[in-house]
Protein backbone atom coordinates (compact mmCIF):
# COMPACT_ATOMS: atom_id res chain seq x y z
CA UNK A 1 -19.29 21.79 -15.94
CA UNK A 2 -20.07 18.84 -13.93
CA UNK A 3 -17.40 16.30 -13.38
CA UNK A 4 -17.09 13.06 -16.12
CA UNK A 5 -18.94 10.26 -14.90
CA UNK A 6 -17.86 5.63 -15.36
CA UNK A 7 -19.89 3.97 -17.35
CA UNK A 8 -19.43 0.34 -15.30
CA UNK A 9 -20.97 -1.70 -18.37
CA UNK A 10 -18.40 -0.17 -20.84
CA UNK A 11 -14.66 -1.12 -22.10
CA UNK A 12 -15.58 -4.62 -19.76
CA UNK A 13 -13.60 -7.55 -19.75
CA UNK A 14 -14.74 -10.82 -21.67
CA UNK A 15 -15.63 -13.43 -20.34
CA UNK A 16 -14.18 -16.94 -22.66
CA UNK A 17 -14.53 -19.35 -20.21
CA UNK A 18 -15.92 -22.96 -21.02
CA UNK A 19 -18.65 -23.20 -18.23
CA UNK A 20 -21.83 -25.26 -18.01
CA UNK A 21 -24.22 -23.65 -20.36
CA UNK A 22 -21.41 -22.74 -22.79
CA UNK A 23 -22.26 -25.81 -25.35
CA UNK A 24 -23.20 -23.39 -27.47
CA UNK A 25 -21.00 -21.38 -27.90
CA UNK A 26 -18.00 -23.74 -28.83
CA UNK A 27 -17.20 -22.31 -31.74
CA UNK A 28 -18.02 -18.34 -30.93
CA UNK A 29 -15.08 -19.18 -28.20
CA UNK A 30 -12.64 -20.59 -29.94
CA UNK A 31 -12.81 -18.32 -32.66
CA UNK A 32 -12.31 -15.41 -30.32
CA UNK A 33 -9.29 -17.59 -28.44
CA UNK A 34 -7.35 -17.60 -31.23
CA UNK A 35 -8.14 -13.95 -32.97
CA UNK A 36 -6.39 -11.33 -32.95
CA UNK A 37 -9.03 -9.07 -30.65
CA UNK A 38 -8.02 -11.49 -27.71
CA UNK A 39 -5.54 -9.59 -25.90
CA UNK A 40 -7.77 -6.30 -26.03
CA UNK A 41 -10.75 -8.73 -24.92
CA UNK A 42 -9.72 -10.04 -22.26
CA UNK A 43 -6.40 -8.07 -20.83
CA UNK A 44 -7.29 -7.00 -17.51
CA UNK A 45 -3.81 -4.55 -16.23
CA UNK A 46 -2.75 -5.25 -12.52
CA UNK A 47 -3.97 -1.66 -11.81
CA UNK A 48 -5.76 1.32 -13.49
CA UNK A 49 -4.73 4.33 -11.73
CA UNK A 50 -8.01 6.73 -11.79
CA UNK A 51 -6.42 10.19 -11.36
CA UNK A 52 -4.16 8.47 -15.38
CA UNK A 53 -8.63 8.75 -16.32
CA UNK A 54 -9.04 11.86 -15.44
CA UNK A 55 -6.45 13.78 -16.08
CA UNK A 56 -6.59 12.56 -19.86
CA UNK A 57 -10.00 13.10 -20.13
CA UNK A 58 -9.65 16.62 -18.75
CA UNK A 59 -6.78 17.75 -20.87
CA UNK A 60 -7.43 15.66 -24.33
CA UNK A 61 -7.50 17.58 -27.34
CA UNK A 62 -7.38 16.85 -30.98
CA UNK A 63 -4.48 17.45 -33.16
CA UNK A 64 -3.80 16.58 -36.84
CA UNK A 65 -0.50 14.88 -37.84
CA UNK A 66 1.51 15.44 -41.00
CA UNK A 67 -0.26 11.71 -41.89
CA UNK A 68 -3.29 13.25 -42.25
CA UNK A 69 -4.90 11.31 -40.21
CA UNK A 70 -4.98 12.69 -36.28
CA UNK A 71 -3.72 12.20 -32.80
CA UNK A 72 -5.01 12.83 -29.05
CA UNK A 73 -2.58 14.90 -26.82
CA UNK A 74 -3.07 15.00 -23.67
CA UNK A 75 -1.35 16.45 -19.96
CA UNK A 76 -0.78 13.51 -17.02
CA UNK A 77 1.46 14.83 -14.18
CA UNK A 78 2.87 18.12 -15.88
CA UNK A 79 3.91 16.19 -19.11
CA UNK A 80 2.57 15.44 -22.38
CA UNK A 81 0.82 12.48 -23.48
CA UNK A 82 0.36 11.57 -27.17
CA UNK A 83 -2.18 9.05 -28.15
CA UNK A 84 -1.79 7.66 -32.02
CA UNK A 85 -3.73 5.35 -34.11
CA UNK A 86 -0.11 2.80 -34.68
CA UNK A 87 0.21 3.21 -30.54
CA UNK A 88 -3.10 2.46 -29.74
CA UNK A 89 -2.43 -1.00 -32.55
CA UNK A 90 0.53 -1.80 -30.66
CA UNK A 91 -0.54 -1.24 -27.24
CA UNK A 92 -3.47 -3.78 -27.83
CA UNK A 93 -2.08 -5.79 -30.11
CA UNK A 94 -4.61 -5.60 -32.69
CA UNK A 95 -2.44 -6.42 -36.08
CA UNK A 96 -4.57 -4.45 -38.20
CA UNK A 97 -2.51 -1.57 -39.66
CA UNK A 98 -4.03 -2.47 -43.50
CA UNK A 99 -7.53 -3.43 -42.14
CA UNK A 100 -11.15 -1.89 -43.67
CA UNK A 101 -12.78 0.86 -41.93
CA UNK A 102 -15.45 2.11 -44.64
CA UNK A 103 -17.31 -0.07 -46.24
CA UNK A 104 -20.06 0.32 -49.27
CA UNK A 105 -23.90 -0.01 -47.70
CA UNK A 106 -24.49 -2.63 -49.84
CA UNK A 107 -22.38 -4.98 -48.92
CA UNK A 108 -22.84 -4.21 -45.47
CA UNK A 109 -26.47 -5.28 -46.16
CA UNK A 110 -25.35 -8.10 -47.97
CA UNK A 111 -22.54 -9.29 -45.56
CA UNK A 112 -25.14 -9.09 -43.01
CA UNK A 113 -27.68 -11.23 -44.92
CA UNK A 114 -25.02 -14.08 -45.06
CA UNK A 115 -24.94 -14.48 -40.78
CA UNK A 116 -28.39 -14.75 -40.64
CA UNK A 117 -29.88 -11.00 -40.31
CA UNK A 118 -32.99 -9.50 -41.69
CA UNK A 119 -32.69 -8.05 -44.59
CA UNK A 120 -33.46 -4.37 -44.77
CA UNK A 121 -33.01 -0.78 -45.98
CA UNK A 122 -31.45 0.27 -42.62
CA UNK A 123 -28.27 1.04 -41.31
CA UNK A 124 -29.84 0.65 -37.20
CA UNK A 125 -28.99 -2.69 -36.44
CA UNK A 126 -30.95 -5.11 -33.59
CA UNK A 127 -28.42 -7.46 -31.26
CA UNK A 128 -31.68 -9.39 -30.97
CA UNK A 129 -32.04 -10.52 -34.55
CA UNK A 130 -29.13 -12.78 -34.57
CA UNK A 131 -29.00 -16.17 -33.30
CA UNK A 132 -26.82 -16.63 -29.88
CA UNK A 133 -23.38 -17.48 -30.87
CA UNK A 134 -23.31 -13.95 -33.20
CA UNK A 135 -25.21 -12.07 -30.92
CA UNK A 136 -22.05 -13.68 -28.50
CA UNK A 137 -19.57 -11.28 -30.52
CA UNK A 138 -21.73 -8.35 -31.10
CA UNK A 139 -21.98 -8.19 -27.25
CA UNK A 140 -19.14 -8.37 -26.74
CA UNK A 141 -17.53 -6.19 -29.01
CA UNK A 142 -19.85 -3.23 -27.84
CA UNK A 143 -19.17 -4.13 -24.20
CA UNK A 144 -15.20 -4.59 -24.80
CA UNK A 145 -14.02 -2.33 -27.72
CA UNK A 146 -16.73 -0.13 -28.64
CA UNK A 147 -17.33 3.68 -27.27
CA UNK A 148 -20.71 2.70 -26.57
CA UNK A 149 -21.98 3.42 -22.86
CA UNK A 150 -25.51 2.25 -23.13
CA UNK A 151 -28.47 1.23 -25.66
CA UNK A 152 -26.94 -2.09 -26.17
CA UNK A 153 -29.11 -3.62 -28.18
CA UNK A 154 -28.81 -1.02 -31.04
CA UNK A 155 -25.58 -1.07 -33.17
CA UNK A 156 -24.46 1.51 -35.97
CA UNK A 157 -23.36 0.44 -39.38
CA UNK A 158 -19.21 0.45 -37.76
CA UNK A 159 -19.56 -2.43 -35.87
CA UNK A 160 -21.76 -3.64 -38.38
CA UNK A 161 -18.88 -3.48 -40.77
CA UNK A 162 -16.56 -5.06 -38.27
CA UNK A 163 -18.57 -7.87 -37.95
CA UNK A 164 -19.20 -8.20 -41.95
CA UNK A 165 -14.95 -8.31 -42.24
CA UNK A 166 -14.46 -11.16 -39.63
CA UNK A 167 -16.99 -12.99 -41.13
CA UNK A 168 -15.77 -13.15 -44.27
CA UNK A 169 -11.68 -13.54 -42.79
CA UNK A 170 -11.28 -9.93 -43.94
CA UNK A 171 -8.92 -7.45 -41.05
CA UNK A 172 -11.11 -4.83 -39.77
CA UNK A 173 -9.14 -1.70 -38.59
CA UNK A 174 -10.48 -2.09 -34.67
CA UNK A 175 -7.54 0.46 -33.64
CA UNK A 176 -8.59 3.57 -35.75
CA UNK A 177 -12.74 2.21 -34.21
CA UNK A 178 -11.03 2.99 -31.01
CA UNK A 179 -9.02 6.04 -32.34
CA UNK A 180 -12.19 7.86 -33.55
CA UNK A 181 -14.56 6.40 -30.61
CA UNK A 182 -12.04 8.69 -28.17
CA UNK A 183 -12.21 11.50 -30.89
CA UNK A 184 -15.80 11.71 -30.33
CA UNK A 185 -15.99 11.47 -27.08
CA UNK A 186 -13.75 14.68 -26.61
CA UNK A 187 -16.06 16.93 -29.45
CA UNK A 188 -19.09 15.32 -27.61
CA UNK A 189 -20.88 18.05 -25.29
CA UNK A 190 -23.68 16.48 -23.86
CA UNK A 191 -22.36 12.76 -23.60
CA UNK A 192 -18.86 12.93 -22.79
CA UNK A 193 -17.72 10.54 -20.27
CA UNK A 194 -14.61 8.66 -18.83
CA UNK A 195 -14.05 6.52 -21.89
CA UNK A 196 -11.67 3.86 -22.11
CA UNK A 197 -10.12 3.60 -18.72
CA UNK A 198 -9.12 0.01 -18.87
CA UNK A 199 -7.39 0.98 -22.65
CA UNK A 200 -5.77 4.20 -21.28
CA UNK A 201 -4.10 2.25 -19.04
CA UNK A 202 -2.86 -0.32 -21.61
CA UNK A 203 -2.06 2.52 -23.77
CA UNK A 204 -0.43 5.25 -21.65
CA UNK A 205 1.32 2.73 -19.53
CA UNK A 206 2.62 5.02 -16.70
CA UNK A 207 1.70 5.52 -13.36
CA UNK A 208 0.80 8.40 -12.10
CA UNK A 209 1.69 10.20 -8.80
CA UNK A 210 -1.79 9.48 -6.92
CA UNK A 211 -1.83 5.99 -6.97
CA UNK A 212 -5.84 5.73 -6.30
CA UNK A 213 -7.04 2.44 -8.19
CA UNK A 214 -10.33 2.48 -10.68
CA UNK A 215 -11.54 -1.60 -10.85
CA UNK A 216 -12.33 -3.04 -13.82
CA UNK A 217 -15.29 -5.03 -14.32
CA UNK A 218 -15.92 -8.69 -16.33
CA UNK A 219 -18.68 -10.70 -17.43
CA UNK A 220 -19.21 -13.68 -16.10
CA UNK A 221 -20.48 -17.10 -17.38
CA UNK A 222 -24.62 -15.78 -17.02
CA UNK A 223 -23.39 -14.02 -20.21
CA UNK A 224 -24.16 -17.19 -21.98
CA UNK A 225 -27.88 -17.62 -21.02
CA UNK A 226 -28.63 -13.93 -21.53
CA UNK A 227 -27.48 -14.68 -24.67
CA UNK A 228 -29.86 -17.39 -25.77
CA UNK A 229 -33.02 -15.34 -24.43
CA UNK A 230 -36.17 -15.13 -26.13
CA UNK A 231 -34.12 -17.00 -29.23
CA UNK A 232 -36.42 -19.99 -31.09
CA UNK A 233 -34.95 -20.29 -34.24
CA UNK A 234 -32.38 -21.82 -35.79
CA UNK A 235 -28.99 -20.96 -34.89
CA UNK A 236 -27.14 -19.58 -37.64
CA UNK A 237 -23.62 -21.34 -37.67
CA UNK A 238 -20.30 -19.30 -37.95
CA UNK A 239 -18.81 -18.81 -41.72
CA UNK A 240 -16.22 -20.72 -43.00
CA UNK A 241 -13.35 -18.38 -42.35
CA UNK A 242 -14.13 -17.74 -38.70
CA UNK A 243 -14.65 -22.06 -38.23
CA UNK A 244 -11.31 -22.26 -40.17
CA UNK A 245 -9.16 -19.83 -37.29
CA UNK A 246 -11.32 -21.92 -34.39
CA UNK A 247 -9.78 -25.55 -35.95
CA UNK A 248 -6.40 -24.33 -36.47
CA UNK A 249 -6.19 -22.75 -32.83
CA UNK A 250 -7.57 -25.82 -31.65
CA UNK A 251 -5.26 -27.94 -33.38
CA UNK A 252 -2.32 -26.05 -32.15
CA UNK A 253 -3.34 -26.12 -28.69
CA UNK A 254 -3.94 -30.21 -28.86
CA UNK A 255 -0.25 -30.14 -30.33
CA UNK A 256 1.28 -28.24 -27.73
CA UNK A 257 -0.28 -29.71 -25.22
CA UNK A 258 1.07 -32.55 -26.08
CA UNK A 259 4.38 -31.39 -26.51
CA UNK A 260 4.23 -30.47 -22.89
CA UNK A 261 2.95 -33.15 -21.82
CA UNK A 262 5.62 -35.25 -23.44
CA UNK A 263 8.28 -32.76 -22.02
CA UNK A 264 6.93 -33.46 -18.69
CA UNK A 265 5.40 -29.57 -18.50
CA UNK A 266 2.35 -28.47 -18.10
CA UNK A 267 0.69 -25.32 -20.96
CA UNK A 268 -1.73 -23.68 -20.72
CA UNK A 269 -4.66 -24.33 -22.80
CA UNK A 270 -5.18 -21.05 -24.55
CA UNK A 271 -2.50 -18.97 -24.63
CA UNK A 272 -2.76 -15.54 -25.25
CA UNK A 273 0.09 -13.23 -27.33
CA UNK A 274 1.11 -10.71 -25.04
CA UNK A 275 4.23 -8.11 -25.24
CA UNK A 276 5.15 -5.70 -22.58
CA UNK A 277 3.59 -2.05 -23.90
CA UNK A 278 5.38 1.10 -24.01
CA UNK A 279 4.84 4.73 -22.57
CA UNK A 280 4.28 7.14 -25.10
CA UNK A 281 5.26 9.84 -22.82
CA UNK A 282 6.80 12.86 -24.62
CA UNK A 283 10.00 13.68 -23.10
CA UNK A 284 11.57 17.25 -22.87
CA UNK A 285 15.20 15.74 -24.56
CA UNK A 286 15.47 14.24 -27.50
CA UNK A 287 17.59 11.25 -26.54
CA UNK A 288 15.32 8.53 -25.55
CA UNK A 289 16.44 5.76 -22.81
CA UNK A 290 16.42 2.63 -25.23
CA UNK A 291 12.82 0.84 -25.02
CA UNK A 292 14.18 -2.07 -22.59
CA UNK A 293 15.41 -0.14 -19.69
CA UNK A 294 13.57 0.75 -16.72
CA UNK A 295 13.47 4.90 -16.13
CA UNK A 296 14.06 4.99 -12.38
CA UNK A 297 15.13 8.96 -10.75
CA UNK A 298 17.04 8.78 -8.38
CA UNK A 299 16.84 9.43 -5.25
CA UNK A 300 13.35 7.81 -5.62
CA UNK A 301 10.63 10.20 -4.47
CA UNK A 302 6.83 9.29 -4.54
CA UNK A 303 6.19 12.71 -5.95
CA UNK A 304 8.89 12.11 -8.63
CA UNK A 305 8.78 8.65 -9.10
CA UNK A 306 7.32 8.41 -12.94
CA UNK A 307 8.03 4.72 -13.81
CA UNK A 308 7.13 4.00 -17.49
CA UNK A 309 6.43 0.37 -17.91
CA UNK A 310 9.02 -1.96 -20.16
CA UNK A 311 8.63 -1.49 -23.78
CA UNK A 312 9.63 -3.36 -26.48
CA UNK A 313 9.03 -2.90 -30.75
CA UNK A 314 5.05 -3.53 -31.66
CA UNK A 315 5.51 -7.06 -33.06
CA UNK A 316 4.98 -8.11 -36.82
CA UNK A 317 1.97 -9.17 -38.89
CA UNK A 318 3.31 -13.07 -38.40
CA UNK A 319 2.00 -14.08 -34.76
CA UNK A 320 3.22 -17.05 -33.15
CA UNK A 321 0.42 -18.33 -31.25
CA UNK A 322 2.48 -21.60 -30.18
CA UNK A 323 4.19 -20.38 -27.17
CA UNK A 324 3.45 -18.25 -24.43
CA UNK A 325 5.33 -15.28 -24.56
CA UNK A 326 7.69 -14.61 -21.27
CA UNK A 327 6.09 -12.09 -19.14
CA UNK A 328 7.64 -8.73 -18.83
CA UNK A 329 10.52 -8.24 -17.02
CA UNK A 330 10.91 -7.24 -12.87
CA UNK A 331 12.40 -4.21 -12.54
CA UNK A 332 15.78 -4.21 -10.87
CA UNK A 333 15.54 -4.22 -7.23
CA UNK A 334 16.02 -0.72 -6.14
CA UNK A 335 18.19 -0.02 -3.08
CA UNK A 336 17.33 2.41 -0.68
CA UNK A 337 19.83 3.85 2.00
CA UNK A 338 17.83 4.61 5.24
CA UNK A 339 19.78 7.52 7.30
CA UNK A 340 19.97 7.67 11.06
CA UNK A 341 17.00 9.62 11.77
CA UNK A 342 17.70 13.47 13.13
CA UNK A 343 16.75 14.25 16.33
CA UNK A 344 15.47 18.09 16.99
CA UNK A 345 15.19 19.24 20.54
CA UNK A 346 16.65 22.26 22.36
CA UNK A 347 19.82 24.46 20.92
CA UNK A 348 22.79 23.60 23.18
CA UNK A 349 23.63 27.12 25.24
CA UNK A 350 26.15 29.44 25.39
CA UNK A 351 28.32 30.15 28.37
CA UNK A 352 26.63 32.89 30.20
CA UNK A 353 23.02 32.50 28.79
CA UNK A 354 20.14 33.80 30.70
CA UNK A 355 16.89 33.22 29.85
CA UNK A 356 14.76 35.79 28.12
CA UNK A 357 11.43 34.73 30.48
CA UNK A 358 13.74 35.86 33.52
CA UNK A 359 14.68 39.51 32.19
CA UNK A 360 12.38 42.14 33.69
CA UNK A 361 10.71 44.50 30.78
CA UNK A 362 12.55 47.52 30.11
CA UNK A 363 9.60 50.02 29.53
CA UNK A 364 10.38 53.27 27.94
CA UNK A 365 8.12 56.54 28.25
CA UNK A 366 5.62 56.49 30.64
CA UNK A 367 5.23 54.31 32.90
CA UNK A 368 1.82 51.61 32.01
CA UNK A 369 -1.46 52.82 33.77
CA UNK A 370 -4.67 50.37 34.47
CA UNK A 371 -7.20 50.57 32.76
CA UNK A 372 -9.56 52.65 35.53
CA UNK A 373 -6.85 55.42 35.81
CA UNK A 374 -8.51 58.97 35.77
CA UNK A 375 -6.16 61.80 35.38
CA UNK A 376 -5.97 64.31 38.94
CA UNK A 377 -6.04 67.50 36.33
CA UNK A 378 -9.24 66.07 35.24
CA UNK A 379 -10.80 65.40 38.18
CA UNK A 380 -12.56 67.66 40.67
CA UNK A 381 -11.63 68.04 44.28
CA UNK A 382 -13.78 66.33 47.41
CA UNK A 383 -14.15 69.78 49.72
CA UNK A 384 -14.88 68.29 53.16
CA UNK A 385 -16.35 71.90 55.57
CA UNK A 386 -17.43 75.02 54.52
CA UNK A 387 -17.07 75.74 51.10
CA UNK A 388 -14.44 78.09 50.14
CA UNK A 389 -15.69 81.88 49.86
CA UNK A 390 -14.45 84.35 47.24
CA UNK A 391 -11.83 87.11 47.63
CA UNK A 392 -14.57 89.69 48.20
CA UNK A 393 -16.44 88.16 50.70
CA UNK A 394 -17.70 90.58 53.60
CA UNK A 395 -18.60 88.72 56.74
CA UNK A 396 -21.84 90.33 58.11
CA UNK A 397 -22.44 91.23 61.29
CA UNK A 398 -23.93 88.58 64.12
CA UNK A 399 -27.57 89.07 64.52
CA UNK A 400 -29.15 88.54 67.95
CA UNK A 401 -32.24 89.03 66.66
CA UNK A 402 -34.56 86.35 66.49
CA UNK A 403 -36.66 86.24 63.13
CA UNK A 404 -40.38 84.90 63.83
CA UNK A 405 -42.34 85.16 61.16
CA UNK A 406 -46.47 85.43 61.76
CA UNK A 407 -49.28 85.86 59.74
CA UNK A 408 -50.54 88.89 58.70
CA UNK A 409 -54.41 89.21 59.47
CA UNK A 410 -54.57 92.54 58.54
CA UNK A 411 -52.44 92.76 55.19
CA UNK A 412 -52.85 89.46 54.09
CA UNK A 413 -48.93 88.42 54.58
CA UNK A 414 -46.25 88.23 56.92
CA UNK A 415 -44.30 90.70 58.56
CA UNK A 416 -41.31 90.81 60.58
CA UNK A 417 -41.14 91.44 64.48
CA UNK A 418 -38.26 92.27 66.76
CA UNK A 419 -37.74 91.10 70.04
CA UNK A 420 -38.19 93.45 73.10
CA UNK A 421 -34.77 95.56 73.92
CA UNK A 422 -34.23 96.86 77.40
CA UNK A 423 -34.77 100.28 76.53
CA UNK A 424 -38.12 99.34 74.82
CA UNK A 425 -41.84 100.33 77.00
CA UNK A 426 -43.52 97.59 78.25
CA UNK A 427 -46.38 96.19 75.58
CA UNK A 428 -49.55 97.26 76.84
CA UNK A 429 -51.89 94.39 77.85
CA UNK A 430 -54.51 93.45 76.25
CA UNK A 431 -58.54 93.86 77.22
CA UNK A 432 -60.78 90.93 77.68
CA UNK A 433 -62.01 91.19 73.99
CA UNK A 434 -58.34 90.50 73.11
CA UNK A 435 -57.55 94.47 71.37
CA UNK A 436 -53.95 95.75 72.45
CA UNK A 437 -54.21 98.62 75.46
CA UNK A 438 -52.96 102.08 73.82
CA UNK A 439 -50.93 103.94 76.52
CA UNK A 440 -52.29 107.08 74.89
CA UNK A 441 -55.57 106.00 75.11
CA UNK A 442 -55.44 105.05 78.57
CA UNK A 443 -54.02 108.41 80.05
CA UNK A 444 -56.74 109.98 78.04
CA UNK A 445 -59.68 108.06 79.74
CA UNK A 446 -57.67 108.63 82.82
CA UNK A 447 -58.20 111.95 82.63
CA UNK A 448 -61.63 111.80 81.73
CA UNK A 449 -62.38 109.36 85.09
CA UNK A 450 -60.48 112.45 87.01
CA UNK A 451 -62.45 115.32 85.83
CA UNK A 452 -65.68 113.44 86.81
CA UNK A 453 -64.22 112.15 90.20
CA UNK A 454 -63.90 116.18 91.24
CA UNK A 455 -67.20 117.53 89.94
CA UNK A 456 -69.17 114.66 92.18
């Protein structure tokens, strides 16, 4: 599964500023300064930790509570995170614990009708249709609160609803449209993403042990032109109710300005409720630290270190939108003992120590051979004279003879011939034709030449 993705353009911060080009939108602002969706608006915390995202997308799961209704548990750090529909109200201080969820289609239809809509059969809504200072709120409550990540012109029939209830000064239940936004997003296979990370941390409040940062992104004051685009009819003015909230807070700030300015103070011009929120970690024991007090372990380790924000009760239906509230309290100063540092170098030495690197090898068995050794059993003797002659050798006797060897005219090979001994006749020579003298022959023609010498 590939990893969740941002969606930049969703769970933004609004923008409520009175810039130039925001004439129009006097009322739209005011009414929004002094509602109850202000705080979730426009809250932006110090610091949303991105591994808090993750992790609680990763491990979310659904679970049903004995209410009936259901909560979100999740795992941040090794410990258990439970998200509920009254933490997720008091975390964003949205003051709508009896507010309408469901409503009939026909009087969505209706309530639509009355801010200026189209009528129609329907329930796919068009942000274009309404003139600027609605189309204002519808932006921004799909930018701000809604699950939506994209499509923004289209709305369904929920924020539909929502926008039928604060029209008509009815309480729309914005914390269960957040509730069952995250609910979907964990059944969701194809378009699950990292929802909510600006809310998560809001709602979780902790801090978690990889303190990597995820930004937060705002509109700015081009918000108001978009917002008039392509628009040439009438504008459609806010309803009574809505106009009634935007004169009151305006009256109250003129009077407390005043006030301050009489006191010699200065005020802010729109103050905005705000209460420290509270960690809805589950803790292994069931004694819980009272809600004021600041959970610091000690020793302090980065590793160990989880540090729930301050909490304090949700507050009551009543709002006091007169004062701003005191910020939430510093955490004591923590006081941390730095040790002289340890210094590791050599052992200290015994008396009498010698060093190993100075002890010759004590080898035992045979002694270590190279690598080119050749074993003498294995290898044959050099024999430098005659070579060695076996037991039965018989030395033969010397021969003076002298071997010629000649070729054989007469046989057709070669034949041996002796030398000439003392005792040997002389070799008859030979004739002029080159044919050995026989001594036999001779005498015989010597007696022949005789015989004839007497008879002449």
């Amino acid at each position: 599964m590939a990893a969740l993705q941002y969606k930049d353009d969703h769970n933004k911060i609004a923008y409520l500023g009175r810039e130039s080009g925001s004439e129009d939108f006097t009322d739209i602002l005011s009414y929004l300064d002094h509602s109850t969706l202000r705080y979730a608006l426009t809250h932006d915390p110090s610091v949303v930790f991105d591994s808090l995202v993750k992790q609680f997308w990763a491990t979310a799961t659904v679970r049903p509570n004995a209410a009936g209704s259901h909560d979100l548990v999740a795992t941040i750090d090794g410990r258990e995170v439970v998200v509920t529909e009254s933490l997720i109200r008091a975390q964003l201080q949205l003051d709508d614990a009896n507010g309408i969820f469901d409503m009939q289609i026909d009087d969505i239809l209706e309530g639509m009708g009355v801010i200026g809509y189209p009528t129609g059969r329907t329930l796919t809504f068009l942000k274009h249709h309404l003139s600027p200072q609605w189309r204002f709120l519808v932006h921004t409550i799909m930018h701000c609160l809604s699950p939506k990540c994209g499509s923004w012109n289209q709305f369904p029939s929920s924020i539909a609803t929502a926008l039928v209830c604060l029209s008509t000064g009815r309480v729309y239940n914005f914390s269960r449209f957040v509730l069952e936004g995250m609910i979907g997003n964990i059944k969701t296979k194809k378009h699950k993403f990292l929802m909510y990370p600006r809310f998560l941390q809001m709602i979780v409040a902790i801090q978690t042990a990889d303190r990597t940062s995820r930004p937060t992104f705002g509109f700015t004051k081009k918000m108001f032109t978009n917002m008039k685009f392509k628009w040439e009819g009438q504008p459609i003015p806010l309803t009574p109710p809505m106009l009634a909230i935007a004169a009151a807070g305006d009256a109250a700030d003129e009077e407390n300005a005043a006030a301050h300015e009489a006191a010699g103070s200065t005020a802010e011009a729109h103050p905005a409720p705000h209460s420290p929120p509270f960690s809805p970690v589950r803790e292994s024991t069931p004694e819980r630290q009272p809600e004021t007090e600041w959970v610091v372990p000690n020793p302090v380790s980065p590793g160990t270190d989880w540090r729930p924000w301050p909490s304090v009760p949700a507050h009551s239906s009543i709002r006091d939108h007169t004062y701003e509230p005191a910020p939430p309290p510093t955490p004591p100063t923590q006081t941390v003992i730095f040790e002289v540092p340890l210094v590791f170098g050599p052992a200290p030495r015994p008396a009498g120590y010698v060093d190993p690197d100075t002890i010759d090898p004590i080898i035992f068995g045979p002694q270590p051979r190279p690598y080119d050794f050749v074993d003498p059993a294995l290898e044959e003797p050099v024999i430098f004279g005659p070579p060695p002659r076996p037991d039965n050798y018989i030395e033969p006797e010397d021969i003076d003879n002298l071997v010629s060897m000649e070729d054989d005219t007469i046989l057709g090979g070669f034949h041996e011939e002796s030398p000439a001994g003392p005792d040997d006749a002389p070799t008859p020579p030979a004739d002029a034709a080159g044919r050995a003298e026989d001594p036999a022959l001779l005498t015989s023609l010597s007696a022949i030449e005789a015989l004839g010498h007497g008879d002449g």
